[in-house]
PDB file of N, CA and C in Angstrom:
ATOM      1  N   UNK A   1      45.724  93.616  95.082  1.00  0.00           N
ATOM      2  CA  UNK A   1      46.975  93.777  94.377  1.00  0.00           C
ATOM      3  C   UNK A   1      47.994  94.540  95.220  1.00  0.00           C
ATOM      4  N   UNK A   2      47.133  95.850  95.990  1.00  0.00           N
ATOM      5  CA  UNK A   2      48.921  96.149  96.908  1.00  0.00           C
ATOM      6  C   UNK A   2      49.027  95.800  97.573  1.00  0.00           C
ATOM      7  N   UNK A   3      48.201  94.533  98.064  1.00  0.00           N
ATOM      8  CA  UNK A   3      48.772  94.042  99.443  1.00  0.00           C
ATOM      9  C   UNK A   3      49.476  92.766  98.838  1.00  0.00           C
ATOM     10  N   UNK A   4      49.395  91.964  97.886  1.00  0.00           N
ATOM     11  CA  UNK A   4      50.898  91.475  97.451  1.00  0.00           C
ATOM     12  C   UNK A   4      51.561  92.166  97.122  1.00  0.00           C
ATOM     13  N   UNK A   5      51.677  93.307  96.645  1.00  0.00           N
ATOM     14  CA  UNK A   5      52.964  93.925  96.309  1.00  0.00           C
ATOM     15  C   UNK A   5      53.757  94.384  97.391  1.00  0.00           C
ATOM     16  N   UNK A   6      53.165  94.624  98.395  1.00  0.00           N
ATOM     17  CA  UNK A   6      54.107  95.217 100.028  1.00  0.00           C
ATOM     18  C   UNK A   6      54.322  93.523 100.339  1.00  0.00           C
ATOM     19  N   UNK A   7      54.130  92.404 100.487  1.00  0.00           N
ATOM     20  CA  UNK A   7      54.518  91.053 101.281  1.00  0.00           C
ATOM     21  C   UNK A   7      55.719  91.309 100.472  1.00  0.00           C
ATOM     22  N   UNK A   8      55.448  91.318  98.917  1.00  0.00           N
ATOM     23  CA  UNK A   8      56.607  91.087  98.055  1.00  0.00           C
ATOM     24  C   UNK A   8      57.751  91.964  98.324  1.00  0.00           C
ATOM     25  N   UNK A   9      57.558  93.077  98.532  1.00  0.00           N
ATOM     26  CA  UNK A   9      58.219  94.206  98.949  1.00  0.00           C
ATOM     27  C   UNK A   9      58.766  93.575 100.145  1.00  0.00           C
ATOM     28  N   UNK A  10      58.180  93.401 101.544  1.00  0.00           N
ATOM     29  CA  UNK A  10      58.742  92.829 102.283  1.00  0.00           C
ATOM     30  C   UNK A  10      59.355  91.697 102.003  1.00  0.00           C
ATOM     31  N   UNK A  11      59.406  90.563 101.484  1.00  0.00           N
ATOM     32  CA  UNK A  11      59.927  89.563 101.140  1.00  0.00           C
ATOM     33  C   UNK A  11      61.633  90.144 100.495  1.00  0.00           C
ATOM     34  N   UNK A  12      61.195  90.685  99.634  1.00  0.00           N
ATOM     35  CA  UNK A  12      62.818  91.218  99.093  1.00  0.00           C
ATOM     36  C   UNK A  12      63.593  92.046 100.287  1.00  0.00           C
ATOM     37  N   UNK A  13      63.269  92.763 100.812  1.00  0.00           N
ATOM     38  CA  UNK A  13      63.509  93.435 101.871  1.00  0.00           C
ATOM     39  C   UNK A  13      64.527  92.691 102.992  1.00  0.00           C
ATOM     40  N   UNK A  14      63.683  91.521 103.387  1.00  0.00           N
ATOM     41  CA  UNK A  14      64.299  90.753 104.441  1.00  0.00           C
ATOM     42  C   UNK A  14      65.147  90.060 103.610  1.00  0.00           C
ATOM     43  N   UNK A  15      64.993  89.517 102.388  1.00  0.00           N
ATOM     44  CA  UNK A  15      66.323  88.850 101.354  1.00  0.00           C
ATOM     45  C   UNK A  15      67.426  89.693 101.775  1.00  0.00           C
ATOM     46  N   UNK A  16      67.455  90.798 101.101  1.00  0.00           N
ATOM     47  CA  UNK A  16      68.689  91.668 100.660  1.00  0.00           C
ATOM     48  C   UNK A  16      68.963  91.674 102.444  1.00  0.00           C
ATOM     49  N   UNK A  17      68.622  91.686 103.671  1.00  0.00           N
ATOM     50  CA  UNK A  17      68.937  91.757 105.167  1.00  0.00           C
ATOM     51  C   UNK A  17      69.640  90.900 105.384  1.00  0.00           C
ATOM     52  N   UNK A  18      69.623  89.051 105.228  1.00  0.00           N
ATOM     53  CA  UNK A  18      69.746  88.222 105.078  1.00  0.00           C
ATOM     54  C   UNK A  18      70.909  87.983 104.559  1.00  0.00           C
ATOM     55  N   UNK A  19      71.060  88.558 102.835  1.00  0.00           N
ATOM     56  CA  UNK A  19      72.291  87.767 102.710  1.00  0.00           C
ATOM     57  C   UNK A  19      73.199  89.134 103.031  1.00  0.00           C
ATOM     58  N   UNK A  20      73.058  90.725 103.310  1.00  0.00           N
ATOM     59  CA  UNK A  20      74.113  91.418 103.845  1.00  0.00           C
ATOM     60  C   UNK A  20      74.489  90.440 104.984  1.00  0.00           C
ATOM     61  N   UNK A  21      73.927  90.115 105.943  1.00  0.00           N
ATOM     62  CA  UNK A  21      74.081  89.251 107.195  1.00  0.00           C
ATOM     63  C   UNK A  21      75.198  88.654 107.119  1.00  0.00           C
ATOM     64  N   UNK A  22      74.635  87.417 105.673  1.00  0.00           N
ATOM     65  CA  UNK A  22      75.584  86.347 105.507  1.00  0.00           C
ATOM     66  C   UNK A  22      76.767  87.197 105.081  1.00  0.00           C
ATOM     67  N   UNK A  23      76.930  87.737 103.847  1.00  0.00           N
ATOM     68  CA  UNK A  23      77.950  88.128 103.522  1.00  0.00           C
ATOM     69  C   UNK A  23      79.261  88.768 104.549  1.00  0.00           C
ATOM     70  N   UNK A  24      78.502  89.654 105.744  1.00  0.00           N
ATOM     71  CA  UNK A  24      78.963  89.943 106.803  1.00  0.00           C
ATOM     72  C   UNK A  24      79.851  88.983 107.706  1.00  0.00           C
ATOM     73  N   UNK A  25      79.145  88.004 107.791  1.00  0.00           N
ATOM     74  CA  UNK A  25      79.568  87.016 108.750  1.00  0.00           C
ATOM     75  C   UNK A  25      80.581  85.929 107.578  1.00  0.00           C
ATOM     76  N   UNK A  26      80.543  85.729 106.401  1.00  0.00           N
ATOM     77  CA  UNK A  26      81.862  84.900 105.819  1.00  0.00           C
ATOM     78  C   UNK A  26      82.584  85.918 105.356  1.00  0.00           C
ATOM     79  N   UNK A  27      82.781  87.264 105.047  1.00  0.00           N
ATOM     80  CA  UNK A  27      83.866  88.188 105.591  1.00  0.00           C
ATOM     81  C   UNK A  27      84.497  87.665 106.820  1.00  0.00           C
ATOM     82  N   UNK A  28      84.060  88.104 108.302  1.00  0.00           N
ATOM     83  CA  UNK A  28      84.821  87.888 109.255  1.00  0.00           C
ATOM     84  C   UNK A  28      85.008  86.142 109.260  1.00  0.00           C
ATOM     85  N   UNK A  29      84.548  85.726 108.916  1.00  0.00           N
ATOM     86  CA  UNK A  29      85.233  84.189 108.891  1.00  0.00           C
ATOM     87  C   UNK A  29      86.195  84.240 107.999  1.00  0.00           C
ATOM     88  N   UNK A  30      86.206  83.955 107.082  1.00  0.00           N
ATOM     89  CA  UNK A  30      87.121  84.980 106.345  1.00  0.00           C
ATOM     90  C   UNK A  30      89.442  85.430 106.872  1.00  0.00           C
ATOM     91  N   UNK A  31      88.459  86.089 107.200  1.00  0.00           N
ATOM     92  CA  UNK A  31      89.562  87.524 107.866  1.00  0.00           C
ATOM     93  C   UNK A  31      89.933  86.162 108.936  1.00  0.00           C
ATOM     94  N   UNK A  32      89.810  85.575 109.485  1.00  0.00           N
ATOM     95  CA  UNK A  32      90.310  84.005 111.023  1.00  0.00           C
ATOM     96  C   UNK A  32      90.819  84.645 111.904  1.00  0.00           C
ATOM     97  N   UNK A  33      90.730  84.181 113.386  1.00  0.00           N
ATOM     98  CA  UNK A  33      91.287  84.883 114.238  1.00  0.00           C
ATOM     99  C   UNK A  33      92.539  85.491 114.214  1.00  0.00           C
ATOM    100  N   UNK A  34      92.230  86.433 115.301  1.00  0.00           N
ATOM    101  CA  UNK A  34      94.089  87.500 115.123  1.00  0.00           C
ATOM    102  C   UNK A  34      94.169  88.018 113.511  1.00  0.00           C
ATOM    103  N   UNK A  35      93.039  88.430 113.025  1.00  0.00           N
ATOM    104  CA  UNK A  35      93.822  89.624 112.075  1.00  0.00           C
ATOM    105  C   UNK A  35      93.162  90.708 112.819  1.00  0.00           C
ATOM    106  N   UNK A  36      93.080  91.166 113.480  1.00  0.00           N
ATOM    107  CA  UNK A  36      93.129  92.736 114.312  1.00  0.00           C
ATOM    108  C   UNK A  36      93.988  93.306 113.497  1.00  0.00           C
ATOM    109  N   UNK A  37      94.616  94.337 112.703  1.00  0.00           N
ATOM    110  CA  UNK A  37      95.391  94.810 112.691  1.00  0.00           C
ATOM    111  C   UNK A  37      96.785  95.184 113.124  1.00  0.00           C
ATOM    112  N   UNK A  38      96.026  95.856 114.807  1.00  0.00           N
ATOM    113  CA  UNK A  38      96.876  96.117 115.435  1.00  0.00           C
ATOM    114  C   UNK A  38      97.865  95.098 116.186  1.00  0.00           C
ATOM    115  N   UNK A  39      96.752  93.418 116.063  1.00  0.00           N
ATOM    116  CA  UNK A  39      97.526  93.023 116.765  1.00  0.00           C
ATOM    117  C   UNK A  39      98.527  92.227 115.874  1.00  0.00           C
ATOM    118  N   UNK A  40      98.678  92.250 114.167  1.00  0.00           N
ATOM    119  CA  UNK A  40      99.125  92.011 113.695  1.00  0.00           C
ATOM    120  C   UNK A  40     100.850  92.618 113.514  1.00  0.00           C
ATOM    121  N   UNK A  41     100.445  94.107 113.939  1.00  0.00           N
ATOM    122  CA  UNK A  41     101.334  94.823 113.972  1.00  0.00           C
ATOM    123  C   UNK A  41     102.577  94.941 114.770  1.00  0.00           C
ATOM    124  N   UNK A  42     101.837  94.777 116.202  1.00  0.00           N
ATOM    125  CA  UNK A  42     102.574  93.754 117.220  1.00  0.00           C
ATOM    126  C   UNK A  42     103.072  92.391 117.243  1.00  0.00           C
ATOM    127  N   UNK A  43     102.412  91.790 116.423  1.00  0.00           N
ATOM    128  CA  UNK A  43     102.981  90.039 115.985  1.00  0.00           C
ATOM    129  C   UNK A  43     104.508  90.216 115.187  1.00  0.00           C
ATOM    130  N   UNK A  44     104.357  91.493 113.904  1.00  0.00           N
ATOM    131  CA  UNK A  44     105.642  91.367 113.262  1.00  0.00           C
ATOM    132  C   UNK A  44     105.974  92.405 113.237  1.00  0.00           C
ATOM    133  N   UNK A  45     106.623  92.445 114.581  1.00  0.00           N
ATOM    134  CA  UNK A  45     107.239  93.785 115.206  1.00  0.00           C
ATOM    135  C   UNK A  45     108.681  94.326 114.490  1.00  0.00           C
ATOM    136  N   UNK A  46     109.133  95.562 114.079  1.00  0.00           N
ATOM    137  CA  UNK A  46     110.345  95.293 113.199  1.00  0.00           C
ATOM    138  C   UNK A  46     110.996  96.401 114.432  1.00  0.00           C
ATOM    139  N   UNK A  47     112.410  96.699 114.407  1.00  0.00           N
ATOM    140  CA  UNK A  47     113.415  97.842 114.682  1.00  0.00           C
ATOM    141  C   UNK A  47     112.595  99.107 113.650  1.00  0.00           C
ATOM    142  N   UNK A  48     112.325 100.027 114.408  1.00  0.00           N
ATOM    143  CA  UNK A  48     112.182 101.638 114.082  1.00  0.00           C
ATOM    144  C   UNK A  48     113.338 102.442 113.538  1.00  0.00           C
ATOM    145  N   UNK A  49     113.267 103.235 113.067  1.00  0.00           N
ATOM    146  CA  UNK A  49     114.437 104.033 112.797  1.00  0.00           C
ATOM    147  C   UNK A  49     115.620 104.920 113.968  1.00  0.00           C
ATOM    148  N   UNK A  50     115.137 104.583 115.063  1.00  0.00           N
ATOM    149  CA  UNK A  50     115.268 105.515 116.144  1.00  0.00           C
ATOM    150  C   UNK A  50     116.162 104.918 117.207  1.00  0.00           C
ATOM    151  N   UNK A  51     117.460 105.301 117.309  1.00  0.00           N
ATOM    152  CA  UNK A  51     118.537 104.517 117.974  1.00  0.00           C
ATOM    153  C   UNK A  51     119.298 105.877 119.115  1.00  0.00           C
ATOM    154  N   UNK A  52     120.056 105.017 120.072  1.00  0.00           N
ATOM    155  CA  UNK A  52     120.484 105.884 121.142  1.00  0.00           C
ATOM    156  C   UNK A  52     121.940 105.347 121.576  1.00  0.00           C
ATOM    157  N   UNK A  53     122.599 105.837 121.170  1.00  0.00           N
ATOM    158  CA  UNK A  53     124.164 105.255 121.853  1.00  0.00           C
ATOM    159  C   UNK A  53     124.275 105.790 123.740  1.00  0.00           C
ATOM    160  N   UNK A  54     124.615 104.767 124.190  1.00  0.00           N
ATOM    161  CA  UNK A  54     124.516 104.748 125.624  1.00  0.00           C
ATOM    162  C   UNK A  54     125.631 104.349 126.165  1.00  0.00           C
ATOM    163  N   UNK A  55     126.346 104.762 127.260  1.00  0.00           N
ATOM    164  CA  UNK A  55     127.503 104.676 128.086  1.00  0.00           C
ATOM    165  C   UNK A  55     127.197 104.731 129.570  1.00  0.00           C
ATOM    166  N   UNK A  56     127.496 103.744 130.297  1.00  0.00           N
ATOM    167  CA  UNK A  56     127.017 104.106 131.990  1.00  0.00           C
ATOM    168  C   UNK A  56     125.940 104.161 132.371  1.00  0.00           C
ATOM    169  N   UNK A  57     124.996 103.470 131.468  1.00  0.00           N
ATOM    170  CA  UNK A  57     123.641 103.944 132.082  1.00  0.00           C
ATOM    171  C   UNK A  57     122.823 102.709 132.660  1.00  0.00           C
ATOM    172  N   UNK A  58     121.599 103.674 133.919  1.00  0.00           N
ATOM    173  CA  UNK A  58     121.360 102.442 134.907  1.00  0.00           C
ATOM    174  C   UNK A  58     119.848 102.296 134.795  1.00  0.00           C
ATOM    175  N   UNK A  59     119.219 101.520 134.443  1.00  0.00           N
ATOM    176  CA  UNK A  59     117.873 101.127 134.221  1.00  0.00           C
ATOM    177  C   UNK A  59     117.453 100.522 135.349  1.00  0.00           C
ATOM    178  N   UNK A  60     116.038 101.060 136.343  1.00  0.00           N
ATOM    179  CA  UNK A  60     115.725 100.229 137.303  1.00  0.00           C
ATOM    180  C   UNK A  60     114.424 100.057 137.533  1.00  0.00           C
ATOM    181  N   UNK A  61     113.804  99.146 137.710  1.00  0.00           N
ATOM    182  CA  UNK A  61     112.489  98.589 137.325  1.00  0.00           C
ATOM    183  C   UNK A  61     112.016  97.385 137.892  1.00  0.00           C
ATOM    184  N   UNK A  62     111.519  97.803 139.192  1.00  0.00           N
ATOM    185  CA  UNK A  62     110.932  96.946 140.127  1.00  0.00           C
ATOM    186  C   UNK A  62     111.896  95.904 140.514  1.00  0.00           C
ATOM    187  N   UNK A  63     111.847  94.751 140.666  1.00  0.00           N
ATOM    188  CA  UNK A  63     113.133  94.038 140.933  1.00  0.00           C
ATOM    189  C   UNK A  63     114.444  93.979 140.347  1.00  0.00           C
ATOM    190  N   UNK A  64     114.292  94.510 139.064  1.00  0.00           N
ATOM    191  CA  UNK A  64     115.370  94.252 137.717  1.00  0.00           C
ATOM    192  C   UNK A  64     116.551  95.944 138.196  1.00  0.00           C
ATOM    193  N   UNK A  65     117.558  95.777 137.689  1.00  0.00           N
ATOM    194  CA  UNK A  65     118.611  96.566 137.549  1.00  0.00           C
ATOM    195  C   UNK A  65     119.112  96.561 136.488  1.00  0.00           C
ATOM    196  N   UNK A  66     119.533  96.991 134.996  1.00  0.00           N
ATOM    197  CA  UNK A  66     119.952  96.810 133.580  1.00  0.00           C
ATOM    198  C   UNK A  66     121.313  97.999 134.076  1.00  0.00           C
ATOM    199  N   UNK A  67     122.148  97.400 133.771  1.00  0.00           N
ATOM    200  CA  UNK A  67     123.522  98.303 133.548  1.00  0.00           C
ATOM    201  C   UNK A  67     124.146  98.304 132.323  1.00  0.00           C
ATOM    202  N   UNK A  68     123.860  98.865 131.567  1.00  0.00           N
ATOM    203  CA  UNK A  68     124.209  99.607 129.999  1.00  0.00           C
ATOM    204  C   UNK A  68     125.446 100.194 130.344  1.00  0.00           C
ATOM    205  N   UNK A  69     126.714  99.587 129.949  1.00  0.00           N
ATOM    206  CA  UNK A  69     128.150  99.717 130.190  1.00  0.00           C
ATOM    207  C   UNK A  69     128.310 100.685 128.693  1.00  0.00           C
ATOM    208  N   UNK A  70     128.239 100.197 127.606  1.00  0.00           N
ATOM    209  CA  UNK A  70     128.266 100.780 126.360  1.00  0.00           C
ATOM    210  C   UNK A  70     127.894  99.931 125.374  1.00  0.00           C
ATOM    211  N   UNK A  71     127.220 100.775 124.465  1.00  0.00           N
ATOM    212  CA  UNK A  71     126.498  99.951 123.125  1.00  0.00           C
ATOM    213  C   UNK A  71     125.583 101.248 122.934  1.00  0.00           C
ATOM    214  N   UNK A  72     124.562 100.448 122.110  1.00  0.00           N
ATOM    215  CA  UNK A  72     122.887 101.242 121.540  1.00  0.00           C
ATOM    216  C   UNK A  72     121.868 100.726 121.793  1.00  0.00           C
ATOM    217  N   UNK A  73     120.692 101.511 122.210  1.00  0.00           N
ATOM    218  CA  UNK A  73     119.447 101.186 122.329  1.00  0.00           C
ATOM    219  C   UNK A  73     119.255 101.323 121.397  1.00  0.00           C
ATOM    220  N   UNK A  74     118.460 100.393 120.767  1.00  0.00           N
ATOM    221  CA  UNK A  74     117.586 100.757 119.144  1.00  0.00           C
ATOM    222  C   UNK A  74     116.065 100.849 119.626  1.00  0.00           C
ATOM    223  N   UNK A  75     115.300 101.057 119.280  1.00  0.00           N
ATOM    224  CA  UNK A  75     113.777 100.797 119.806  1.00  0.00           C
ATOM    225  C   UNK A  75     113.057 100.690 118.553  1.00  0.00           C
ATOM    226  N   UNK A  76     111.960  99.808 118.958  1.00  0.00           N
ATOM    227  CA  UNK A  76     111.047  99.161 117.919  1.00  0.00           C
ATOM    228  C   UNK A  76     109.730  99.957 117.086  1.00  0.00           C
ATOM    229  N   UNK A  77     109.554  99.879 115.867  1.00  0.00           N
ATOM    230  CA  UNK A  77     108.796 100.808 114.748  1.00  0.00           C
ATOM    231  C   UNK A  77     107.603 100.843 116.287  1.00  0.00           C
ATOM    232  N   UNK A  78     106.924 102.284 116.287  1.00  0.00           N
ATOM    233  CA  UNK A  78     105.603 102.888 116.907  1.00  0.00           C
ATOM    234  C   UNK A  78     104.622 101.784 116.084  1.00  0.00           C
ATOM    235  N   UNK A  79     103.656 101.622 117.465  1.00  0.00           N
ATOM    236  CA  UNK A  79     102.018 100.738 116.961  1.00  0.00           C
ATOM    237  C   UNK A  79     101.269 101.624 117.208  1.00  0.00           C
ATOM    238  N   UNK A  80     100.316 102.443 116.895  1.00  0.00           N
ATOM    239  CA  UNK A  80      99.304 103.256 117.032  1.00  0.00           C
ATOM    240  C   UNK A  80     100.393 104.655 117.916  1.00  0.00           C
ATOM    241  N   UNK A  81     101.230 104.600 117.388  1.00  0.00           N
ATOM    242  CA  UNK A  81     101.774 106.124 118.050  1.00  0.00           C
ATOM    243  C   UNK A  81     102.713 105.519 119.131  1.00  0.00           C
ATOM    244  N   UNK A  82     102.739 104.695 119.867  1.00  0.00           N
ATOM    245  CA  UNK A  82     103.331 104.034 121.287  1.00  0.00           C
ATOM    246  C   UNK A  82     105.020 102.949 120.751  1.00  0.00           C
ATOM    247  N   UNK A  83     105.896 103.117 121.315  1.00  0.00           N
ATOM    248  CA  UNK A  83     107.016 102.557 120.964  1.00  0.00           C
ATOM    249  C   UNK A  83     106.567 101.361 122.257  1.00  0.00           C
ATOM    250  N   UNK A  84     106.716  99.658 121.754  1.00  0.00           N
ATOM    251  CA  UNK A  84     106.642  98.961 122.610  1.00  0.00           C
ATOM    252  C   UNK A  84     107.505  98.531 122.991  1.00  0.00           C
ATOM    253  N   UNK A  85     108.823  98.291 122.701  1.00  0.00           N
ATOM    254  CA  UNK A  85     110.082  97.822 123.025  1.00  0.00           C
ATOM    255  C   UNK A  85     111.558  98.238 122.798  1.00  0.00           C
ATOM    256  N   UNK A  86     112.447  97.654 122.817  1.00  0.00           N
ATOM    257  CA  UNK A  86     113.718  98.391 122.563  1.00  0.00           C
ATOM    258  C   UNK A  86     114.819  97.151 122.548  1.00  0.00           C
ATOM    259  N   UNK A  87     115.824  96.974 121.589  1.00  0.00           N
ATOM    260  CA  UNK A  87     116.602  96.285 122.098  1.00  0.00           C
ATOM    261  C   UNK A  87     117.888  97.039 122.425  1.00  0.00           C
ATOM    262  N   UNK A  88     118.611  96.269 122.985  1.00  0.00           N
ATOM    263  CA  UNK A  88     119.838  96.832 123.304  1.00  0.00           C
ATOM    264  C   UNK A  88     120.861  95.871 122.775  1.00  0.00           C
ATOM    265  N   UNK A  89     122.069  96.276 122.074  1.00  0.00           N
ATOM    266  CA  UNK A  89     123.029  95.677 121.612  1.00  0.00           C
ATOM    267  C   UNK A  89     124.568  96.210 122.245  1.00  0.00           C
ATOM    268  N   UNK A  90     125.048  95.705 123.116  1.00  0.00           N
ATOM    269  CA  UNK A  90     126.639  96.486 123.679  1.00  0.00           C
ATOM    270  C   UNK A  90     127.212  95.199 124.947  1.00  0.00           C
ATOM    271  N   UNK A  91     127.521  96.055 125.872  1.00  0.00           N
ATOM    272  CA  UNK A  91     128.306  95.687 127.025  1.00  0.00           C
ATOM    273  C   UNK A  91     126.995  96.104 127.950  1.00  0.00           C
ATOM    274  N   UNK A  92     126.882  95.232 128.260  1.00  0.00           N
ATOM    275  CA  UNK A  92     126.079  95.090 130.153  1.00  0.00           C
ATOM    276  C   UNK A  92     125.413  94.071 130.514  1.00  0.00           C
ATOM    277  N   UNK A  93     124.923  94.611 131.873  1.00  0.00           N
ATOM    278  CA  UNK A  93     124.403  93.467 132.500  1.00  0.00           C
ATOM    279  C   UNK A  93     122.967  93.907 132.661  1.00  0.00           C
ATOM    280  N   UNK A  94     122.861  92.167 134.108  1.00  0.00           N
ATOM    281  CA  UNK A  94     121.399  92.506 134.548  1.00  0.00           C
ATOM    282  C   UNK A  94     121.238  91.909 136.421  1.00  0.00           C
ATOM    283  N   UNK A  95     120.493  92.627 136.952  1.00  0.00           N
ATOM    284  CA  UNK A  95     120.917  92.107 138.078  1.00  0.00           C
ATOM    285  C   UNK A  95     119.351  91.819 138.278  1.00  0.00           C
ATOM    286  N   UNK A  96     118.900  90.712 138.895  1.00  0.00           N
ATOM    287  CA  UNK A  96     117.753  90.600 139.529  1.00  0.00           C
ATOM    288  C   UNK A  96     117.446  90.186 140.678  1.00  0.00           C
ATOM    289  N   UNK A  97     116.799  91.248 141.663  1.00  0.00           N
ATOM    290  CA  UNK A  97     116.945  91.034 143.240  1.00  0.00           C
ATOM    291  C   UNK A  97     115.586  90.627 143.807  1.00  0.00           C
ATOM    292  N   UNK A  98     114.844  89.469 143.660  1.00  0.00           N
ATOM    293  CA  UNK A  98     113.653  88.677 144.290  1.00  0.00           C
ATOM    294  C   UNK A  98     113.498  89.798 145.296  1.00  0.00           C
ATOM    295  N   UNK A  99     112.229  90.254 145.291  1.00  0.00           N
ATOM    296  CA  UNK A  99     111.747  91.108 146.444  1.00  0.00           C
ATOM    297  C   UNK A  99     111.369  90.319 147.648  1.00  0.00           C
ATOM    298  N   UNK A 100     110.963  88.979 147.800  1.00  0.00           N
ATOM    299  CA  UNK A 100     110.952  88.249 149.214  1.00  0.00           C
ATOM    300  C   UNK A 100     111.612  87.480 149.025  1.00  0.00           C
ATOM    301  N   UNK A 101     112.028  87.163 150.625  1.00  0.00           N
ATOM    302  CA  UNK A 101     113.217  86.148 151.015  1.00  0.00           C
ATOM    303  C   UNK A 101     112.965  84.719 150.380  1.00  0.00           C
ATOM    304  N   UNK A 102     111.725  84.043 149.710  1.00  0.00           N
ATOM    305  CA  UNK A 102     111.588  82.755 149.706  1.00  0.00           C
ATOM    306  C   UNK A 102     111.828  82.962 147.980  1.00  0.00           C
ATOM    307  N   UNK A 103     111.958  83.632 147.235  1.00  0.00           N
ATOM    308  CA  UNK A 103     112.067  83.574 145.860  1.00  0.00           C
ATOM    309  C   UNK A 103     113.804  83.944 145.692  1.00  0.00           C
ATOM    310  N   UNK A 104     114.282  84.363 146.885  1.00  0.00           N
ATOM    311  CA  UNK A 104     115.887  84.631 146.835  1.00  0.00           C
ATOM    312  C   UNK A 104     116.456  83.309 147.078  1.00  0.00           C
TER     313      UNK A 104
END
């Protein structure tokens, strides 16, 4: 008698393993690729509260040159603490200078 009662015991055991498993796995099926959170967060990126009025200013960044004549930087709501972008709305330009001669 207790040695069916421990198979049985085991038997339920590996059940309840089984369907946590399943249940586990049609959750994340479920959920379909790209719901990360974070990267959701980044998908529908909005404007932050956090803006900068700018006059004369010179942005330079590897080949690129940004000349911010006048307008605002606005920059985009923080993802985990980190601001990823910014737009700019005003007067300026952009200059881009190919670092080798065959892309100039």
């Amino acid at each position: 008698m207790a040695q069916k009662s421990t198979i049985l015991l085991a038997i339920a055991a590996v059940s309840v393993i089984a369907s946590s498993c399943l249940t586990e796995a049609q959750n994340a099926a479920a959920l379909g690729p790209n719901s990360d959170p974070v990267y959701q967060q980044l998908r529908n990126v909005s404007l932050g509260s956090e803006a900068v009025t700018v006059k004369n200013l010179e942005l330079k960044r590897d080949a690129v040159i940004f000349h911010l004549q006048s307008g605002t930087v606005c920059f985009v709501a923080p993802v985990q603490g980190k601001v990823t972008g910014a737009v700019f709305v005003g007067n300026g330009n952009l200059v881009l200078k190919p670092p080798t001669p065959i892309e100039q």
